[in-house]
Each structure stands twice: as structure tokens, then as C-alpha cells.
PDB file of N, CA and C in Angstrom:
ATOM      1  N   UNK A   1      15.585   5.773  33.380  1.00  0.00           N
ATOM      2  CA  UNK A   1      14.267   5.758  32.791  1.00  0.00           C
ATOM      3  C   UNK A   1      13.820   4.313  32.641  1.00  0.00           C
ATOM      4  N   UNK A   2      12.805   3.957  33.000  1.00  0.00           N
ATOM      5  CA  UNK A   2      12.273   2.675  33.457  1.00  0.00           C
ATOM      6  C   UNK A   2      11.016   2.471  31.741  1.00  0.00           C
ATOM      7  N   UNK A   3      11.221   1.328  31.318  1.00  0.00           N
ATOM      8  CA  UNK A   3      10.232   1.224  29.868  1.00  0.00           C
ATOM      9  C   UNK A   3      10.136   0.099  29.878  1.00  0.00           C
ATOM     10  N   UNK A   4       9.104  -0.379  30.115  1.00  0.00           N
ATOM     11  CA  UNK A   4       8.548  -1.646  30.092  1.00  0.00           C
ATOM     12  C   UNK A   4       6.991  -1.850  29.699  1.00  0.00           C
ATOM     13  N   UNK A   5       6.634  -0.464  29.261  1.00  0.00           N
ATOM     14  CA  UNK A   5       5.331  -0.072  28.946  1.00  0.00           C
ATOM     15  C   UNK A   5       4.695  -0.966  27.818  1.00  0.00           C
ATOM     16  N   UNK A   6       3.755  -1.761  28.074  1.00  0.00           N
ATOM     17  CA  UNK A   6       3.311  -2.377  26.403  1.00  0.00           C
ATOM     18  C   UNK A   6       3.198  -3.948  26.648  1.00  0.00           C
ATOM     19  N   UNK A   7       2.252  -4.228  25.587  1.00  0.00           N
ATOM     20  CA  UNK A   7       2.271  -5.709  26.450  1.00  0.00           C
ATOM     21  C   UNK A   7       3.015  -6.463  25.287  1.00  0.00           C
ATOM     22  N   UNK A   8       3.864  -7.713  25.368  1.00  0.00           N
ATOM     23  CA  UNK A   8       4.773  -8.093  24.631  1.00  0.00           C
ATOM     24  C   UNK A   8       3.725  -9.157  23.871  1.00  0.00           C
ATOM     25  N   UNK A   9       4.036  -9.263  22.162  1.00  0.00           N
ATOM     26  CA  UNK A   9       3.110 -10.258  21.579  1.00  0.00           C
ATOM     27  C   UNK A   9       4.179 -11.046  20.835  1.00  0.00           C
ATOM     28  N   UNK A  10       3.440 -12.584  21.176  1.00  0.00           N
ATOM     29  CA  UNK A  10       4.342 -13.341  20.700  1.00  0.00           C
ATOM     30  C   UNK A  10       3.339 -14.463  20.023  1.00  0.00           C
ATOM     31  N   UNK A  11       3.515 -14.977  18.848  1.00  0.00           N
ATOM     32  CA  UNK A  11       2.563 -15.995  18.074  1.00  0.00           C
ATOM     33  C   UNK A  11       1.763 -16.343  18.664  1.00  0.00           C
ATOM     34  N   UNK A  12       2.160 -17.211  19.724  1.00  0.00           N
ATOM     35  CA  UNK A  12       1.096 -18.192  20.991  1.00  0.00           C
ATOM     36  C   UNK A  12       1.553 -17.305  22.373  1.00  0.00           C
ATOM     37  N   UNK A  13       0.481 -16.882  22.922  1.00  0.00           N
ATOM     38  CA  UNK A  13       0.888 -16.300  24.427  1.00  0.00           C
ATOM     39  C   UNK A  13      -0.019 -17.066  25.294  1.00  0.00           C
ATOM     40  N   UNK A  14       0.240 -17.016  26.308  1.00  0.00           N
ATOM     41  CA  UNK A  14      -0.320 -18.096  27.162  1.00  0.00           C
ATOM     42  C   UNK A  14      -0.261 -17.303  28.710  1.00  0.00           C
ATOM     43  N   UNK A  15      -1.516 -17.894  29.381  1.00  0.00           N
ATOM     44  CA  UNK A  15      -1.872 -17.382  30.572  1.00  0.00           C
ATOM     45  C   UNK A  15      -0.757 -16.718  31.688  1.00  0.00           C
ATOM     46  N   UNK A  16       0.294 -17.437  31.478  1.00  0.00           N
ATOM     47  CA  UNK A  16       1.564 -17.211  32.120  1.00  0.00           C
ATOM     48  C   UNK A  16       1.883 -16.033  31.562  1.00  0.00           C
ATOM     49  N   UNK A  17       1.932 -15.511  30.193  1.00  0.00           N
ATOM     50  CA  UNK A  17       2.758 -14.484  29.652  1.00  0.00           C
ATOM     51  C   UNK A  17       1.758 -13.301  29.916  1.00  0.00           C
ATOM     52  N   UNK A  18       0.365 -13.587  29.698  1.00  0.00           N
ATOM     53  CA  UNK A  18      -0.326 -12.632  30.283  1.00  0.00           C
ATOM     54  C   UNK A  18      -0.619 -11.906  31.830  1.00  0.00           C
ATOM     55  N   UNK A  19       0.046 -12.724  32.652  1.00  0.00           N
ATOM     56  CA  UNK A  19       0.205 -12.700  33.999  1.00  0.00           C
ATOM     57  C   UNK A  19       0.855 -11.938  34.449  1.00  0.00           C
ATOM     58  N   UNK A  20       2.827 -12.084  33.131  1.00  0.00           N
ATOM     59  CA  UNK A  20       3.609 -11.276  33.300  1.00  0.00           C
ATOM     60  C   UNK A  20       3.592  -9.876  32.874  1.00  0.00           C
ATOM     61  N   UNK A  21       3.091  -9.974  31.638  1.00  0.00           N
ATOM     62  CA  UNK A  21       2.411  -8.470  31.080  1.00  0.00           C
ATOM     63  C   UNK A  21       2.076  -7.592  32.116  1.00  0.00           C
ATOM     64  N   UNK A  22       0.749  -8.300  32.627  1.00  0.00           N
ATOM     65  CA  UNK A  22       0.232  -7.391  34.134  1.00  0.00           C
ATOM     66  C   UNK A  22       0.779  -6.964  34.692  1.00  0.00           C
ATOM     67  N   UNK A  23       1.832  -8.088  35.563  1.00  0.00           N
ATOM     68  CA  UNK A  23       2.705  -7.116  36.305  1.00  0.00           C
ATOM     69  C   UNK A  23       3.682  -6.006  35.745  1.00  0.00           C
ATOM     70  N   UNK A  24       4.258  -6.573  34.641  1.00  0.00           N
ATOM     71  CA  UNK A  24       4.968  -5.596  34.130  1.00  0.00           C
ATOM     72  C   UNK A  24       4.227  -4.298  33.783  1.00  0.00           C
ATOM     73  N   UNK A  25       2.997  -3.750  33.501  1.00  0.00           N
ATOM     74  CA  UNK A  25       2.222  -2.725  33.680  1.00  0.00           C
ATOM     75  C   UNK A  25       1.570  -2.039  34.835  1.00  0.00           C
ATOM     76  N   UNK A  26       1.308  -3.115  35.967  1.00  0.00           N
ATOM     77  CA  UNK A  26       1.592  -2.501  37.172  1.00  0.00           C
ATOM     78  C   UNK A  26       2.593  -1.328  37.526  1.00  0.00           C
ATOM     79  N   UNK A  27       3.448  -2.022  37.161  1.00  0.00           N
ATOM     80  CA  UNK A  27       5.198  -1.784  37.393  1.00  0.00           C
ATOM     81  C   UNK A  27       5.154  -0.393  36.770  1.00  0.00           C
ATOM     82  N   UNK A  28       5.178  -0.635  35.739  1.00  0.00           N
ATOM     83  CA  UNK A  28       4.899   1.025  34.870  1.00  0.00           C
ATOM     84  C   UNK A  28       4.261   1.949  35.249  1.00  0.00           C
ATOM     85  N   UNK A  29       2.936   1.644  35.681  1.00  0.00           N
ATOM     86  CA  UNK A  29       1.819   2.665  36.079  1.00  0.00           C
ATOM     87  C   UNK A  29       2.238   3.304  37.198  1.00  0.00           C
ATOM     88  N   UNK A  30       3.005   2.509  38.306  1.00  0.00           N
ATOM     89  CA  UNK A  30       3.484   2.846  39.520  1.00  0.00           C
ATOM     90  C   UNK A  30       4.746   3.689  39.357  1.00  0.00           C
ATOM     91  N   UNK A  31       5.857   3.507  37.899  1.00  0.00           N
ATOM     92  CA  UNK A  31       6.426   4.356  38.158  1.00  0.00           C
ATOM     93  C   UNK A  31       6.084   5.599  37.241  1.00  0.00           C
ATOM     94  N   UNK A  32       5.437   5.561  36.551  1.00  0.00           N
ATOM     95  CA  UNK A  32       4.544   6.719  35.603  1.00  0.00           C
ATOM     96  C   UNK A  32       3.926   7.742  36.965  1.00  0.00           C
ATOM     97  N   UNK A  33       3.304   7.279  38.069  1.00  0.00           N
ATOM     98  CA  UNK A  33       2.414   8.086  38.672  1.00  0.00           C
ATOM     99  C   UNK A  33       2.931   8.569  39.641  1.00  0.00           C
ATOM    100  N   UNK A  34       4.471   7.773  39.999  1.00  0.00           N
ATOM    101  CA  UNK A  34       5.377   7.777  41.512  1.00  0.00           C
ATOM    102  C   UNK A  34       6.124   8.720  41.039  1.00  0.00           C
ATOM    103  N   UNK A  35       7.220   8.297  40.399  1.00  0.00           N
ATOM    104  CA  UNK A  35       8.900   8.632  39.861  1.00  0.00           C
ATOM    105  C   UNK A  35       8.818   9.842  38.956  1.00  0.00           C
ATOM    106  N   UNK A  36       8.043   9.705  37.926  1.00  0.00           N
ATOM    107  CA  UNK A  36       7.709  10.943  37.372  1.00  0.00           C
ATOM    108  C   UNK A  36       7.529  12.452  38.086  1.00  0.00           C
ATOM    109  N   UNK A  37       6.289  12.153  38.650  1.00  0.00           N
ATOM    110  CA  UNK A  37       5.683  13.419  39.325  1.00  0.00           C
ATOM    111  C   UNK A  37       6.565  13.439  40.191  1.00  0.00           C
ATOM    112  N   UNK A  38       7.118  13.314  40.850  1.00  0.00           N
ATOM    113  CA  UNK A  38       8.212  13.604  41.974  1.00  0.00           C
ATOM    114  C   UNK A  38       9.220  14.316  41.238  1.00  0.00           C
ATOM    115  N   UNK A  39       9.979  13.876  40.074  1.00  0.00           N
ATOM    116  CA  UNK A  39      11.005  14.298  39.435  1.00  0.00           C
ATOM    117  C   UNK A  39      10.561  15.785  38.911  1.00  0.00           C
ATOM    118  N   UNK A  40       9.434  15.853  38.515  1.00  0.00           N
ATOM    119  CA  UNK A  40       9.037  16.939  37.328  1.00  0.00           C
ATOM    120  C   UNK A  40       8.990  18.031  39.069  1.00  0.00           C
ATOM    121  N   UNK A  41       8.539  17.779  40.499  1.00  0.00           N
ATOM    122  CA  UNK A  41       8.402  18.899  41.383  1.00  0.00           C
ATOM    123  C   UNK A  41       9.639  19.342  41.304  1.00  0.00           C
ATOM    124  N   UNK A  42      10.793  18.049  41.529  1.00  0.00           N
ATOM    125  CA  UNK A  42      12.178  18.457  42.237  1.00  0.00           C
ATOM    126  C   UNK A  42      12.522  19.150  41.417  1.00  0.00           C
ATOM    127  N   UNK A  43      12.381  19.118  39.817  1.00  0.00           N
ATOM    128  CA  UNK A  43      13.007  19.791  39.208  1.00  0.00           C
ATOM    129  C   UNK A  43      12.456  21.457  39.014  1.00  0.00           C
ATOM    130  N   UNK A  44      11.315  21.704  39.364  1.00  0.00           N
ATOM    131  CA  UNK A  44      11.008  22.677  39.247  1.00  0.00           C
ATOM    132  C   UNK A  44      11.175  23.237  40.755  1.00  0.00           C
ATOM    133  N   UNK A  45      10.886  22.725  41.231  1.00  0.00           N
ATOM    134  CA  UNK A  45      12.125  23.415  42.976  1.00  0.00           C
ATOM    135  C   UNK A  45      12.599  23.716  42.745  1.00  0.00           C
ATOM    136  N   UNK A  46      13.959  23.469  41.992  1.00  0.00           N
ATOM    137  CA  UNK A  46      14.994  23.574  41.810  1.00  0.00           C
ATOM    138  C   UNK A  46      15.342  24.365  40.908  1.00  0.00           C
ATOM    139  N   UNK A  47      14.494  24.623  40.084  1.00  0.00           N
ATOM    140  CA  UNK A  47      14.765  25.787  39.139  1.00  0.00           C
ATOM    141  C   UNK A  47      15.164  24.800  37.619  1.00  0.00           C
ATOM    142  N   UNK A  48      15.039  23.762  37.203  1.00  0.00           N
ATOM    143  CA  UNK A  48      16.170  23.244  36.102  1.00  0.00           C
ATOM    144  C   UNK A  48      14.931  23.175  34.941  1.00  0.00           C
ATOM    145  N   UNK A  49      15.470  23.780  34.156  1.00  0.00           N
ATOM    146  CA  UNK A  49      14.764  24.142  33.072  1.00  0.00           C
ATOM    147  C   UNK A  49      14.407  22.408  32.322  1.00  0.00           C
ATOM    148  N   UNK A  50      12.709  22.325  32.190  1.00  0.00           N
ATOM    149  CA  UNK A  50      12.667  20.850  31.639  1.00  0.00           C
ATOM    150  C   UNK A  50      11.242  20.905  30.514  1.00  0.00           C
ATOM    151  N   UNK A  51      11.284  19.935  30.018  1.00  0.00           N
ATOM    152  CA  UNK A  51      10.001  20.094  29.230  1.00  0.00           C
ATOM    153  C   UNK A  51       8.609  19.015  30.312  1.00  0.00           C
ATOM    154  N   UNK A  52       8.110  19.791  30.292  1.00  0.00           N
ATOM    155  CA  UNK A  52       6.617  18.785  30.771  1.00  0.00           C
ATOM    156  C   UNK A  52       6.636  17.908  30.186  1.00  0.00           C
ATOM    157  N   UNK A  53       6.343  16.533  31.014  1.00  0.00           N
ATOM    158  CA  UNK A  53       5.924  15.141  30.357  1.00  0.00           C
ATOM    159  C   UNK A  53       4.609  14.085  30.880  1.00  0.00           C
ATOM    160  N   UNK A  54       4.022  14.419  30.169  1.00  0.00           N
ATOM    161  CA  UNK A  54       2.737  13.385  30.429  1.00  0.00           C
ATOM    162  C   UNK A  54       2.731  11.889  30.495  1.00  0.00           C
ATOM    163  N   UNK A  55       3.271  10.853  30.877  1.00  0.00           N
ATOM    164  CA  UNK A  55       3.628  10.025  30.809  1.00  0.00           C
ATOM    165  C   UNK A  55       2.472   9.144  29.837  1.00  0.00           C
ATOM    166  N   UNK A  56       2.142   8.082  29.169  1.00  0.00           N
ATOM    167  CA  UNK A  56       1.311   7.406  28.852  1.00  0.00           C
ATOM    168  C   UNK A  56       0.299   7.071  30.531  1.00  0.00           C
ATOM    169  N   UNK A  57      -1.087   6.593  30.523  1.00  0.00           N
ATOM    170  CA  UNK A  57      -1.497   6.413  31.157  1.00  0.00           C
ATOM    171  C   UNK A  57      -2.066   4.851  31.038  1.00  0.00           C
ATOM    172  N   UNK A  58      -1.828   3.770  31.840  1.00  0.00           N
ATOM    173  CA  UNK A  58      -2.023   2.872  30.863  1.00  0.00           C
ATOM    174  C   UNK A  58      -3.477   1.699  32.073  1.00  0.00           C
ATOM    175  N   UNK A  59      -3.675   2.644  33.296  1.00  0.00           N
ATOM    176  CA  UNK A  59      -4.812   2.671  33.832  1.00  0.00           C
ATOM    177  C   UNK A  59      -6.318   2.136  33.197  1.00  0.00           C
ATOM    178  N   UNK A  60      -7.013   2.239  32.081  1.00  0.00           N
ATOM    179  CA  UNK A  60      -7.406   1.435  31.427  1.00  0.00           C
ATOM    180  C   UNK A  60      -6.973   0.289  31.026  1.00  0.00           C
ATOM    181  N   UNK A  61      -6.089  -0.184  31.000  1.00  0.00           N
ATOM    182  CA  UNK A  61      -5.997  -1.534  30.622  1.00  0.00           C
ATOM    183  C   UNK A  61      -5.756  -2.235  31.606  1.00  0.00           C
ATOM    184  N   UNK A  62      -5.555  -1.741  32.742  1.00  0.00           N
ATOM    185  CA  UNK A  62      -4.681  -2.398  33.865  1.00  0.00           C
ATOM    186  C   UNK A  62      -5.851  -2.862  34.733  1.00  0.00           C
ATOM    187  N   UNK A  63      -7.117  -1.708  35.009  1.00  0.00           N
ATOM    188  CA  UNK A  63      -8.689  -2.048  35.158  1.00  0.00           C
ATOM    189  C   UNK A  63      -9.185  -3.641  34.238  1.00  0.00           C
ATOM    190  N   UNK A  64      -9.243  -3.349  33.003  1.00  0.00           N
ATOM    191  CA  UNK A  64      -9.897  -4.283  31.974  1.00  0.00           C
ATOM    192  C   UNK A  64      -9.129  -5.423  32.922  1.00  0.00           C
ATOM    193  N   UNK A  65      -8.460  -5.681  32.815  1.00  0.00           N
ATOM    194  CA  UNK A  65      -7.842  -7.171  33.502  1.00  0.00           C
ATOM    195  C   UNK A  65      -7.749  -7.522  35.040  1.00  0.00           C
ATOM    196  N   UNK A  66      -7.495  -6.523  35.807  1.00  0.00           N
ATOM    197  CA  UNK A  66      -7.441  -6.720  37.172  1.00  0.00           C
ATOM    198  C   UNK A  66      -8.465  -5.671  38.254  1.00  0.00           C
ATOM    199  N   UNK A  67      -9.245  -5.150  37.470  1.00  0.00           N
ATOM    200  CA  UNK A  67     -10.190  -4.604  38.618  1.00  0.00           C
ATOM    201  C   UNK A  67     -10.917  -5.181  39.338  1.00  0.00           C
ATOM    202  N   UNK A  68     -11.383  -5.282  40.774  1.00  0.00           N
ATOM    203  CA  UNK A  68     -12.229  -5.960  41.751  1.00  0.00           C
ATOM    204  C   UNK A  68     -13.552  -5.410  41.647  1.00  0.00           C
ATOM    205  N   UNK A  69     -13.514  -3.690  41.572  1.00  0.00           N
ATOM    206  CA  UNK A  69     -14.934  -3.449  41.944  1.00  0.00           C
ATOM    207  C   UNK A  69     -15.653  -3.261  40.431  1.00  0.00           C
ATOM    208  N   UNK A  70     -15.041  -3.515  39.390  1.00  0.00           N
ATOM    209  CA  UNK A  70     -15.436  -3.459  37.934  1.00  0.00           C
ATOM    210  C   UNK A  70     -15.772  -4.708  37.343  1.00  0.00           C
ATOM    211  N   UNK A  71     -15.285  -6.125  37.949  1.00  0.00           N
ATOM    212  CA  UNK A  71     -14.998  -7.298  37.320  1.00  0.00           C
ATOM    213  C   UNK A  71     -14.545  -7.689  36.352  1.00  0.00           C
ATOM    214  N   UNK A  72     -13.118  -7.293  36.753  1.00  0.00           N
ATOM    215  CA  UNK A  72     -11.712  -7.322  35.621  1.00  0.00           C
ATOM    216  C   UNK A  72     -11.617  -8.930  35.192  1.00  0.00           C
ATOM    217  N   UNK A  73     -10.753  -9.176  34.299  1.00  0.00           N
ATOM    218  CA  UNK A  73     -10.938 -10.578  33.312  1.00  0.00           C
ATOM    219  C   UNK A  73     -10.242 -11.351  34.515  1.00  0.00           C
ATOM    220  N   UNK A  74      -9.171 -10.957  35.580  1.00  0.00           N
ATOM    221  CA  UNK A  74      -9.076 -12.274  36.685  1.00  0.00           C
ATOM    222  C   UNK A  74      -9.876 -11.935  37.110  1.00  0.00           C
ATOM    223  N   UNK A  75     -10.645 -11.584  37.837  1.00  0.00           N
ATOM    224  CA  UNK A  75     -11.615 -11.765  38.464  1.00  0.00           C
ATOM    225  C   UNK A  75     -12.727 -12.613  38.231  1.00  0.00           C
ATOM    226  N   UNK A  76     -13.127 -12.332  37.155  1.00  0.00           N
ATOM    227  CA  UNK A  76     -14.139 -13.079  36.156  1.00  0.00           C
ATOM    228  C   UNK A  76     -13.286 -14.779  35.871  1.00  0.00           C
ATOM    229  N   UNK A  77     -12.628 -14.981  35.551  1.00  0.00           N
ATOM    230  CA  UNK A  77     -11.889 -15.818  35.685  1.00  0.00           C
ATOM    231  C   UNK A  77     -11.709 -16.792  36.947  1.00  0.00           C
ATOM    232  N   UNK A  78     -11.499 -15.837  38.106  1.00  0.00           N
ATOM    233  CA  UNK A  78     -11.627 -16.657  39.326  1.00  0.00           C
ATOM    234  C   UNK A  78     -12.760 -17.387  39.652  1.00  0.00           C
ATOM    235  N   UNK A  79     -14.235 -15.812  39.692  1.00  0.00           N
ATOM    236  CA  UNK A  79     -15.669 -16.964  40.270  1.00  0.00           C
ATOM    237  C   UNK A  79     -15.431 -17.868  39.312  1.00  0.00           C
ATOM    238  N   UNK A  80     -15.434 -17.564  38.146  1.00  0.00           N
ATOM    239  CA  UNK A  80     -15.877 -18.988  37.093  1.00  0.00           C
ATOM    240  C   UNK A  80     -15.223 -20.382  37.543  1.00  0.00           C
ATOM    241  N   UNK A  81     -13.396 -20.141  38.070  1.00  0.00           N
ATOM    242  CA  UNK A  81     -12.821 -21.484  38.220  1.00  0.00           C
ATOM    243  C   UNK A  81     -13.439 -21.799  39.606  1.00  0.00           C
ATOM    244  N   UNK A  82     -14.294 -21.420  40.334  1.00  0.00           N
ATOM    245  CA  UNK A  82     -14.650 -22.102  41.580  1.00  0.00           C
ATOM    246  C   UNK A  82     -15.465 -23.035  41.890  1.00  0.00           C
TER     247      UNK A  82
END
């Protein structure tokens, strides 16, 4: 089980730590939408008795900061540094 969900806060965070956040929520979302749903078919192929799990969805936030066709905060960030 992969948990890296959440963005880490620390007194002073800095552009770098927010960078890593991102990816590390990438990371999540990809295995929330990949690893999950795959597991929850096989297991019901298979017959193995499980409880449904909705994973967090964390797609809103991952937009707010990195969307292209929305003008996520890098983005906005980029025209500005040009």
C-alpha cells in the first residue's frame, strides 16, 4: 500500500518543497486511479471477498497547481518569469 497522500508542512516551505509535494501527489493520484482499480477487478474475478474502497481523490489540487488548460499556479508562474 503506497501513502504518500498529503502535502507535508513544515514552518518555512519553499518552492523546492512545493515541487516535491507535486510530484509526490502525482504519484498518488496515479496509483489511486491505476493500482487500485485493477486490484478491486482482480479481486472480484476472483471471487475474494473485499470491502469497496474509494480511494481519496486528490485531482483538485493537483489541477490548482499544475493544470495547462486551466492556468495552474506553474503555469501562471512560468508566463510571469518570462
Amino acid at each position: 500500500l503506497l501513502d504518500i497522500f498529503g502535502f507535508e508542512n513544515f514552518e518555512t516551505n519553499s518552492f523546492e518543497q512545493l515541487c516535491i509535494n507535486y510530484a509526490n501527489e502525482q504519484l498518488q493520484n496515479h496509483y489511486n486511479s491505476i493500482v487500485f482499480a485493477r486490484d478491486m477487478r482482480e479481486y472480484q474475478r476472483e471471487g475474494v471477498a473485499m470491502t469497496h474502497i474509494n480511494p481519496p481523490d486528490n485531482t483538485p489540487c493537483l489541477e490548482l497547481l499544475g493544470s495547462k488548460e486551466k492556468m495552474g499556479l506553474f503555469t501562471l508562474l512560468d508566463d510571469q518569469s518570462k
